[in-house]
C-alpha atoms as a PDB file:
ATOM      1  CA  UNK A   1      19.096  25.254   3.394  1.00  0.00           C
ATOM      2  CA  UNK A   2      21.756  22.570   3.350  1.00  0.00           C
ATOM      3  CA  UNK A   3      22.635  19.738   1.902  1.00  0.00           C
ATOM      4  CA  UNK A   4      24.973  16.528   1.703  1.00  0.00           C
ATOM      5  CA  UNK A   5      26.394  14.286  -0.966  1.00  0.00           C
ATOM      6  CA  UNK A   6      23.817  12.029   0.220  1.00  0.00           C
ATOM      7  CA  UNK A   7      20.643  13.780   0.768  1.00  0.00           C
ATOM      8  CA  UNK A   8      18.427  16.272  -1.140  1.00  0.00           C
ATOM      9  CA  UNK A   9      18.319  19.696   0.220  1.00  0.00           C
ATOM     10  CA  UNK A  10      16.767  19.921   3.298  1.00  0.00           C
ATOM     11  CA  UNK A  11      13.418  22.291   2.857  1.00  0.00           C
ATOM     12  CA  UNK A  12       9.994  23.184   4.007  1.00  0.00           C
ATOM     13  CA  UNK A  13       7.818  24.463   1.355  1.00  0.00           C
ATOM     14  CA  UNK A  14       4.702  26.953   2.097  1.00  0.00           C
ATOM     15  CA  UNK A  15       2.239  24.107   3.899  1.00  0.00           C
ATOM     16  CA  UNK A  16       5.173  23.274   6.320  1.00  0.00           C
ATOM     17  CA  UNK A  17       5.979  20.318   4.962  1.00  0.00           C
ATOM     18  CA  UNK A  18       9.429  18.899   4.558  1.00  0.00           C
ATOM     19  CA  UNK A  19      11.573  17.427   1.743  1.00  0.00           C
ATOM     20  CA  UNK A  20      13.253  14.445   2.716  1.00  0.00           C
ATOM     21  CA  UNK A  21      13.854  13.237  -1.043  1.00  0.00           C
ATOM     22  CA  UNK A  22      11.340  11.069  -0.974  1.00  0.00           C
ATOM     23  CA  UNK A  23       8.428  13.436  -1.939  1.00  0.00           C
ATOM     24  CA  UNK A  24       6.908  15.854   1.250  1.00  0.00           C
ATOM     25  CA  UNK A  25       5.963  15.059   3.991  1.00  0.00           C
ATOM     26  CA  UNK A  26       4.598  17.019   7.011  1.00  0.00           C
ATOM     27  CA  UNK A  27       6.792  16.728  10.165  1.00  0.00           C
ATOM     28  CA  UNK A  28       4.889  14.453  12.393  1.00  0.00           C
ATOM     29  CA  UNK A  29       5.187  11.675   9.280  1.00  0.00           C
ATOM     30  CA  UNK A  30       9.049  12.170   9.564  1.00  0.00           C
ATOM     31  CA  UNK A  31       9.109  10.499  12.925  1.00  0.00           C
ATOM     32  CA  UNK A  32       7.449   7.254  11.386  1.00  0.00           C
ATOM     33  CA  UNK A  33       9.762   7.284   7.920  1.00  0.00           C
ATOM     34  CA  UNK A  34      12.302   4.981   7.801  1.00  0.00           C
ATOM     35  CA  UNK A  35      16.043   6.560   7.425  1.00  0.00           C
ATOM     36  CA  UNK A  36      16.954   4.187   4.990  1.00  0.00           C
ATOM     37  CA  UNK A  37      15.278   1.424   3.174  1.00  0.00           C
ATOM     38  CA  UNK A  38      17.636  -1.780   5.117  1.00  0.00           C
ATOM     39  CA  UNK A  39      15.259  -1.844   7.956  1.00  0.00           C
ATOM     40  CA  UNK A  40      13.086  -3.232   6.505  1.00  0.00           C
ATOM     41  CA  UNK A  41      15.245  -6.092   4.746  1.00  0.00           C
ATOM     42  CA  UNK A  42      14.809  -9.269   6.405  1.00  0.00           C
ATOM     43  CA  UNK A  43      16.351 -12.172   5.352  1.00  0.00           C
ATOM     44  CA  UNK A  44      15.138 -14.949   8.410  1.00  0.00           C
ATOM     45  CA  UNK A  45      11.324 -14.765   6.942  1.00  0.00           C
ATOM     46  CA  UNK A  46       9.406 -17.464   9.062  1.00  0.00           C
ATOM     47  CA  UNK A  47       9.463 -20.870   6.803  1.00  0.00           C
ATOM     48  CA  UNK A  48       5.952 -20.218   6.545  1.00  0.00           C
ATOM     49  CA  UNK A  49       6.320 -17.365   4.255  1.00  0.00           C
ATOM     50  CA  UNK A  50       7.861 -20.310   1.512  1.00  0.00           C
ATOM     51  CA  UNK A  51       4.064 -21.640   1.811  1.00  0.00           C
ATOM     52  CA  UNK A  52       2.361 -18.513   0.985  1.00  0.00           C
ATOM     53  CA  UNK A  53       1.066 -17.985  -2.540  1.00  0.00           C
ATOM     54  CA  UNK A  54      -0.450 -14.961  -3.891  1.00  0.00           C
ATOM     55  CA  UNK A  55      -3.072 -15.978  -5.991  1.00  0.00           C
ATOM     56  CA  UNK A  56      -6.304 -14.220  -7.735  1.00  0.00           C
ATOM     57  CA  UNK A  57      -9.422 -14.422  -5.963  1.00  0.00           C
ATOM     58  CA  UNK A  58     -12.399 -16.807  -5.906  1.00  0.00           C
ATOM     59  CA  UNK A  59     -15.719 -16.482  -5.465  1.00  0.00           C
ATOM     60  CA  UNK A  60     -14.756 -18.632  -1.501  1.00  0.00           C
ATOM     61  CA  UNK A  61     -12.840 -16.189  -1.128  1.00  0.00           C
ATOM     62  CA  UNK A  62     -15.371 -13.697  -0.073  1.00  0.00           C
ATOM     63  CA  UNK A  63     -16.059 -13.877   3.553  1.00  0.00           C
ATOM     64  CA  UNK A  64     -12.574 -13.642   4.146  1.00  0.00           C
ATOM     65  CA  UNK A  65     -12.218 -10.137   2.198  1.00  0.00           C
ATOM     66  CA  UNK A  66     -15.288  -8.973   4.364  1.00  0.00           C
ATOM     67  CA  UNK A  67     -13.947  -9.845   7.696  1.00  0.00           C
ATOM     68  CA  UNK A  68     -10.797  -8.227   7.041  1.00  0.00           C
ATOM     69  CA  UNK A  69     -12.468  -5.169   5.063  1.00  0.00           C
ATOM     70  CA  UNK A  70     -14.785  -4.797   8.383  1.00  0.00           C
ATOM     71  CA  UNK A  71     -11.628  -4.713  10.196  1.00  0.00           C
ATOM     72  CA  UNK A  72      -9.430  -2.352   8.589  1.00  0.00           C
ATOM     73  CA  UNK A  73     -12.003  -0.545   6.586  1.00  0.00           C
ATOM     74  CA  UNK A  74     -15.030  -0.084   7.779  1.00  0.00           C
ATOM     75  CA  UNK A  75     -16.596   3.159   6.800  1.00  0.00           C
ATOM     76  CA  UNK A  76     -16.241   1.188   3.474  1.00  0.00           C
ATOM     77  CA  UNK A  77     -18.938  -1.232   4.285  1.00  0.00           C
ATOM     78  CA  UNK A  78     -17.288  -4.105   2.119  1.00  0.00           C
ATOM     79  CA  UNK A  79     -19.767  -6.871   1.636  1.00  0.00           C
ATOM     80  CA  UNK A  80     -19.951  -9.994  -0.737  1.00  0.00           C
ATOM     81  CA  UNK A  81     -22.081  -8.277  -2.651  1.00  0.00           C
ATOM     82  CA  UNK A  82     -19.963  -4.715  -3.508  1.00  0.00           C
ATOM     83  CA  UNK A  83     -17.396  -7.546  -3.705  1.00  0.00           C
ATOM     84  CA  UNK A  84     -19.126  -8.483  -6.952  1.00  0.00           C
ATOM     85  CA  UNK A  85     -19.718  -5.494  -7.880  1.00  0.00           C
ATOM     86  CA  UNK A  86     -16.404  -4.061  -7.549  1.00  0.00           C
ATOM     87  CA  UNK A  87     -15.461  -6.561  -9.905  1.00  0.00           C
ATOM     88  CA  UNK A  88     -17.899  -6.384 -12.532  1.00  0.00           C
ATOM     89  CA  UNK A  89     -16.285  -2.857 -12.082  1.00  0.00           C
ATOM     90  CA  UNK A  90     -12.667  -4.561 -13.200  1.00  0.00           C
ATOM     91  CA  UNK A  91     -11.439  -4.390  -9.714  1.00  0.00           C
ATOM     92  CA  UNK A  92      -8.983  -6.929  -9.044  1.00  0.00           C
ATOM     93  CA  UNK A  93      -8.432  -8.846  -5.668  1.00  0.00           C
ATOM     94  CA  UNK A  94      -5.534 -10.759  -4.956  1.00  0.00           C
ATOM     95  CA  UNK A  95      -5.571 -12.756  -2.362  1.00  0.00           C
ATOM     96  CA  UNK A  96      -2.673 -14.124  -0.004  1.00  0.00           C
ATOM     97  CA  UNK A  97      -2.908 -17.735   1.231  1.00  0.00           C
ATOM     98  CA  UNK A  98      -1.310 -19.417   3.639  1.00  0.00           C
ATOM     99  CA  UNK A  99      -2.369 -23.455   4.227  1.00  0.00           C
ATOM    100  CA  UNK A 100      -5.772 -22.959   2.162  1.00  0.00           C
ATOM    101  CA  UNK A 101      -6.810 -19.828   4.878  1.00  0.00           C
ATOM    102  CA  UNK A 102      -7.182 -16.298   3.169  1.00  0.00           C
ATOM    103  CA  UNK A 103      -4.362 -14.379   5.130  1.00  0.00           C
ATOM    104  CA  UNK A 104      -4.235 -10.763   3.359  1.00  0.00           C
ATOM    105  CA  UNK A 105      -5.392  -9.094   0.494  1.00  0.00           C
ATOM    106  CA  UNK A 106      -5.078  -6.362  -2.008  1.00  0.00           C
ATOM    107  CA  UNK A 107      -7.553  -4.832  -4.368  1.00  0.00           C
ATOM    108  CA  UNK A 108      -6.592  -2.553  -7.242  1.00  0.00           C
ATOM    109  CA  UNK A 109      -7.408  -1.400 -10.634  1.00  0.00           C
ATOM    110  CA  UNK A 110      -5.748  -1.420 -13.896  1.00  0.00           C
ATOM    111  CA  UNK A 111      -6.271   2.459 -15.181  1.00  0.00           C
ATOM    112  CA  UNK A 112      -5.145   4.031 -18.668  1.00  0.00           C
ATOM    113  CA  UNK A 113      -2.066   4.811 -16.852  1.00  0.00           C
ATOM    114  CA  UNK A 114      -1.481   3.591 -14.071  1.00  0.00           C
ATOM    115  CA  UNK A 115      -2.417   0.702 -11.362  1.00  0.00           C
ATOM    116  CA  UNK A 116      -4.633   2.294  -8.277  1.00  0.00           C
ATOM    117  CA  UNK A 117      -4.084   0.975  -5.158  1.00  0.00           C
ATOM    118  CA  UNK A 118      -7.445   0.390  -3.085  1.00  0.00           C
ATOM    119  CA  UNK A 119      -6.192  -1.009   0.284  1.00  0.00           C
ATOM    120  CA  UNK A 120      -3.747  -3.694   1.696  1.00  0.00           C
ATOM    121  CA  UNK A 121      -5.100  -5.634   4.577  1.00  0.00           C
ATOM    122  CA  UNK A 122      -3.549  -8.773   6.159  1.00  0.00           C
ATOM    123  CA  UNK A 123      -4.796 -10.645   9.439  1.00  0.00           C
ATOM    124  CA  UNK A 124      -3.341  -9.365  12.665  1.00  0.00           C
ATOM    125  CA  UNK A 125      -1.424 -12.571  13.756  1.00  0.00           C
ATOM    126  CA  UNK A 126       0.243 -12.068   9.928  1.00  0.00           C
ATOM    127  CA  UNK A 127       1.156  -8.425  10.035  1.00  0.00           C
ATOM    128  CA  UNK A 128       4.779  -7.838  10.138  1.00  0.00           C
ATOM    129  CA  UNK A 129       5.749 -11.075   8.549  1.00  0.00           C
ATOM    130  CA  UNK A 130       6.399  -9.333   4.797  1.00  0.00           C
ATOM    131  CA  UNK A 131       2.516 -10.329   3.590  1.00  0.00           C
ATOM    132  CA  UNK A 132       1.712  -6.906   2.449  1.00  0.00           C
ATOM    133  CA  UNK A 133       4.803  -6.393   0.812  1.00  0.00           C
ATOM    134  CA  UNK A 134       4.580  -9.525  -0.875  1.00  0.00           C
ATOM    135  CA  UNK A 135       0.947  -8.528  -2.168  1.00  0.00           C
ATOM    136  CA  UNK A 136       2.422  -5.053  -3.342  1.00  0.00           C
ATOM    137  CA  UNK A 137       5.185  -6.542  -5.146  1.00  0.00           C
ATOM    138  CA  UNK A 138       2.866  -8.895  -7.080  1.00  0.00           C
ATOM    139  CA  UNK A 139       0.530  -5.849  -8.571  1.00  0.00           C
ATOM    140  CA  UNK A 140       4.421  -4.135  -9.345  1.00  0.00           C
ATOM    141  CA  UNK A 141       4.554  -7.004 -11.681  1.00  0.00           C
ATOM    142  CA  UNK A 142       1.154  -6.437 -13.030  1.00  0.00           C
ATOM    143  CA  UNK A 143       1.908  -3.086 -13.346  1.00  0.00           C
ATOM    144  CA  UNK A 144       4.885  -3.923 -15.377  1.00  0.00           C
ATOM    145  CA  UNK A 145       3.328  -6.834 -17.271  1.00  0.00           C
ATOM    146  CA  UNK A 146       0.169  -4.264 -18.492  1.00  0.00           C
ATOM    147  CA  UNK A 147       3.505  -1.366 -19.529  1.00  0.00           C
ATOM    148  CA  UNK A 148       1.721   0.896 -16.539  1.00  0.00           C
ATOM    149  CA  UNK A 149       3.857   3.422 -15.167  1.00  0.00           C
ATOM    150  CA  UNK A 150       3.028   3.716 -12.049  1.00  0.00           C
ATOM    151  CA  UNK A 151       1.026   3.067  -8.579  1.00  0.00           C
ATOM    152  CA  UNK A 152      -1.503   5.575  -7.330  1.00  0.00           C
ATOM    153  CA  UNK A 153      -3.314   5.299  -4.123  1.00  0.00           C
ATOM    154  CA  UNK A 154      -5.084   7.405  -1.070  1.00  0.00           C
ATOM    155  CA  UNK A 155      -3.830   7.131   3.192  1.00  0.00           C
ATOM    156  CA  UNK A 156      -5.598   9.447   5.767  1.00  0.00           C
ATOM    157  CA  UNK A 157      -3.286  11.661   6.831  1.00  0.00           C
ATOM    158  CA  UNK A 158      -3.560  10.033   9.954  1.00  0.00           C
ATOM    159  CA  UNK A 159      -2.509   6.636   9.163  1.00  0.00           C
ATOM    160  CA  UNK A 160       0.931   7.022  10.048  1.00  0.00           C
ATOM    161  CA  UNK A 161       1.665   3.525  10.135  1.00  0.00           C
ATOM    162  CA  UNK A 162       0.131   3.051   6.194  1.00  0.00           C
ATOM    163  CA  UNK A 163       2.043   5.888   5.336  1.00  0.00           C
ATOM    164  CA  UNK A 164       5.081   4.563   6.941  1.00  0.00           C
ATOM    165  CA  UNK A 165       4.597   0.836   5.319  1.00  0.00           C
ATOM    166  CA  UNK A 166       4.338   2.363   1.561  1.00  0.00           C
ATOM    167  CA  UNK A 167       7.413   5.132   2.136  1.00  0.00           C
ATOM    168  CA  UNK A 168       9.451   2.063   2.927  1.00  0.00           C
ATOM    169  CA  UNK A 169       8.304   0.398  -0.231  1.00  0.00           C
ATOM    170  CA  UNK A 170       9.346   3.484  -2.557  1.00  0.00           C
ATOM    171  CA  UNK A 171       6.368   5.578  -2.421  1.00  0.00           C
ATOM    172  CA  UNK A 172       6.387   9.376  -2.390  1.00  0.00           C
ATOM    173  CA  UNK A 173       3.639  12.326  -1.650  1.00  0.00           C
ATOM    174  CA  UNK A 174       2.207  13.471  -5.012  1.00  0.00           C
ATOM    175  CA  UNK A 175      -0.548  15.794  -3.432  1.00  0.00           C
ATOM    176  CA  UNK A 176      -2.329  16.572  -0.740  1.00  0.00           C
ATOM    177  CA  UNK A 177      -6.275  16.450  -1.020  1.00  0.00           C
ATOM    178  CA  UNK A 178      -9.216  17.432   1.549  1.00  0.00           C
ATOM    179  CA  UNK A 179     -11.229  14.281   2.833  1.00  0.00           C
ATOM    180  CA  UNK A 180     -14.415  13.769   4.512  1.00  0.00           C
ATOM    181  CA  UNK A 181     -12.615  12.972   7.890  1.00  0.00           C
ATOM    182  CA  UNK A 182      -9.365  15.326   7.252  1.00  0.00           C
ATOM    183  CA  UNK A 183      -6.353  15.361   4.742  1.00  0.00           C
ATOM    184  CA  UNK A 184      -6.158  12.587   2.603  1.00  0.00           C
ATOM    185  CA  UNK A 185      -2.539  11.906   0.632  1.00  0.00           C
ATOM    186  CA  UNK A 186      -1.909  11.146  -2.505  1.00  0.00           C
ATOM    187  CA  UNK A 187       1.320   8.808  -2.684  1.00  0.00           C
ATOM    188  CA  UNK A 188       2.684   7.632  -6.114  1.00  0.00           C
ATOM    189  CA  UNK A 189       5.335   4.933  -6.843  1.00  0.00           C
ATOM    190  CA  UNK A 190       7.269   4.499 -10.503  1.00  0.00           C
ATOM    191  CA  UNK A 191       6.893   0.502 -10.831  1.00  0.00           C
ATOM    192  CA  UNK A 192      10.532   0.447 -12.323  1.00  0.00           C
ATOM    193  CA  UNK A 193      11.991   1.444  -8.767  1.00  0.00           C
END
């Protein structure tokens, strides 16, 4: 075991997974973690990214949420009518808008203490462009706003690129819990990060 002024201890625990101070995380997720947070720092958004508003849904909102729930989700089955369901369930969808067009969205809950994540999804043309992070940082001021403590959600184990996307944004493995399809992970964020 060694260490740096810099970094925590470098360790594997029992399961093989390694500490790189930013919870565990099993070797094959260390080749997708950022080194350091900068990388993903850009200042030269596209201008279009001025004209995006994050905004609560609607019910015209719907379709939108489908076709991108169908894309990146769809063992989920998302359709207007869970939609409505979901939020008679106090599910909350934000939505991301660019020129009137549903772009992205995020769906979460408000618990007892804490905000759970559901899923992020933005269209294809928009990924990479800071939507999803923008979306994130919006429930992080929910979160705040309702004195929640922190933000709670589920990634297959095989999602490296999820997994990858929500390390960068400050959130760490909390547990590690068996799913119907493999490992599912358990990553928690403090909102006052």
């Amino acid at each position: 075991m060694k260490s740096s002024s810099n970094h925590v201890a470098d360790s594997y625990d029992e399961r093989g997974y390694y500490n790189c101070g930013n919870g565990y995380w099993k070797p094959e997720h260390l080749r997708t973690a950022p080194v350091s947070t900068d990388k993903y720092l850009n200042f030269n958004k596209p201008a279009f990214i001025m004209n995006l508003k994050i905004r609560p849904y609607r019910a015209g909102d719907a379709r939108a949420i489908v076709e991108l729930s169908s894309h990146y989700f769809p063992a989920a089955r998302i359709d207007e009518e869970e939609i409505r369901r979901r939020i008679s369930k106090r599910i909350v969808y934000l939505v991301a808008e660019l020129d009137e067009r549903v772009v992205g969205f995020i769906d979460v809950k408000v618990r007892e203490k804490d905000v759970y994540i559901y899923g992020i999804a933005v269209q294809p043309e928009f990924k990479e462009k800071g939507i999803g992070s923008q979306l994130l940082e919006k429930v992080v001021q929910i979160a705040k706003k309702e004195g929640k403590g922190a933000l709670v959600l589920t990634v297959k184990e095989s999602n490296t690129r999820a997994i990858q996307f929500y390390s960068k944004r400050g959130f760490s493995l909390r547990e590690v819990r068996a799913g119907r399809e493999g490992e599912v992970l358990v990553l928690l964020r403090g909102v006052h990060n």
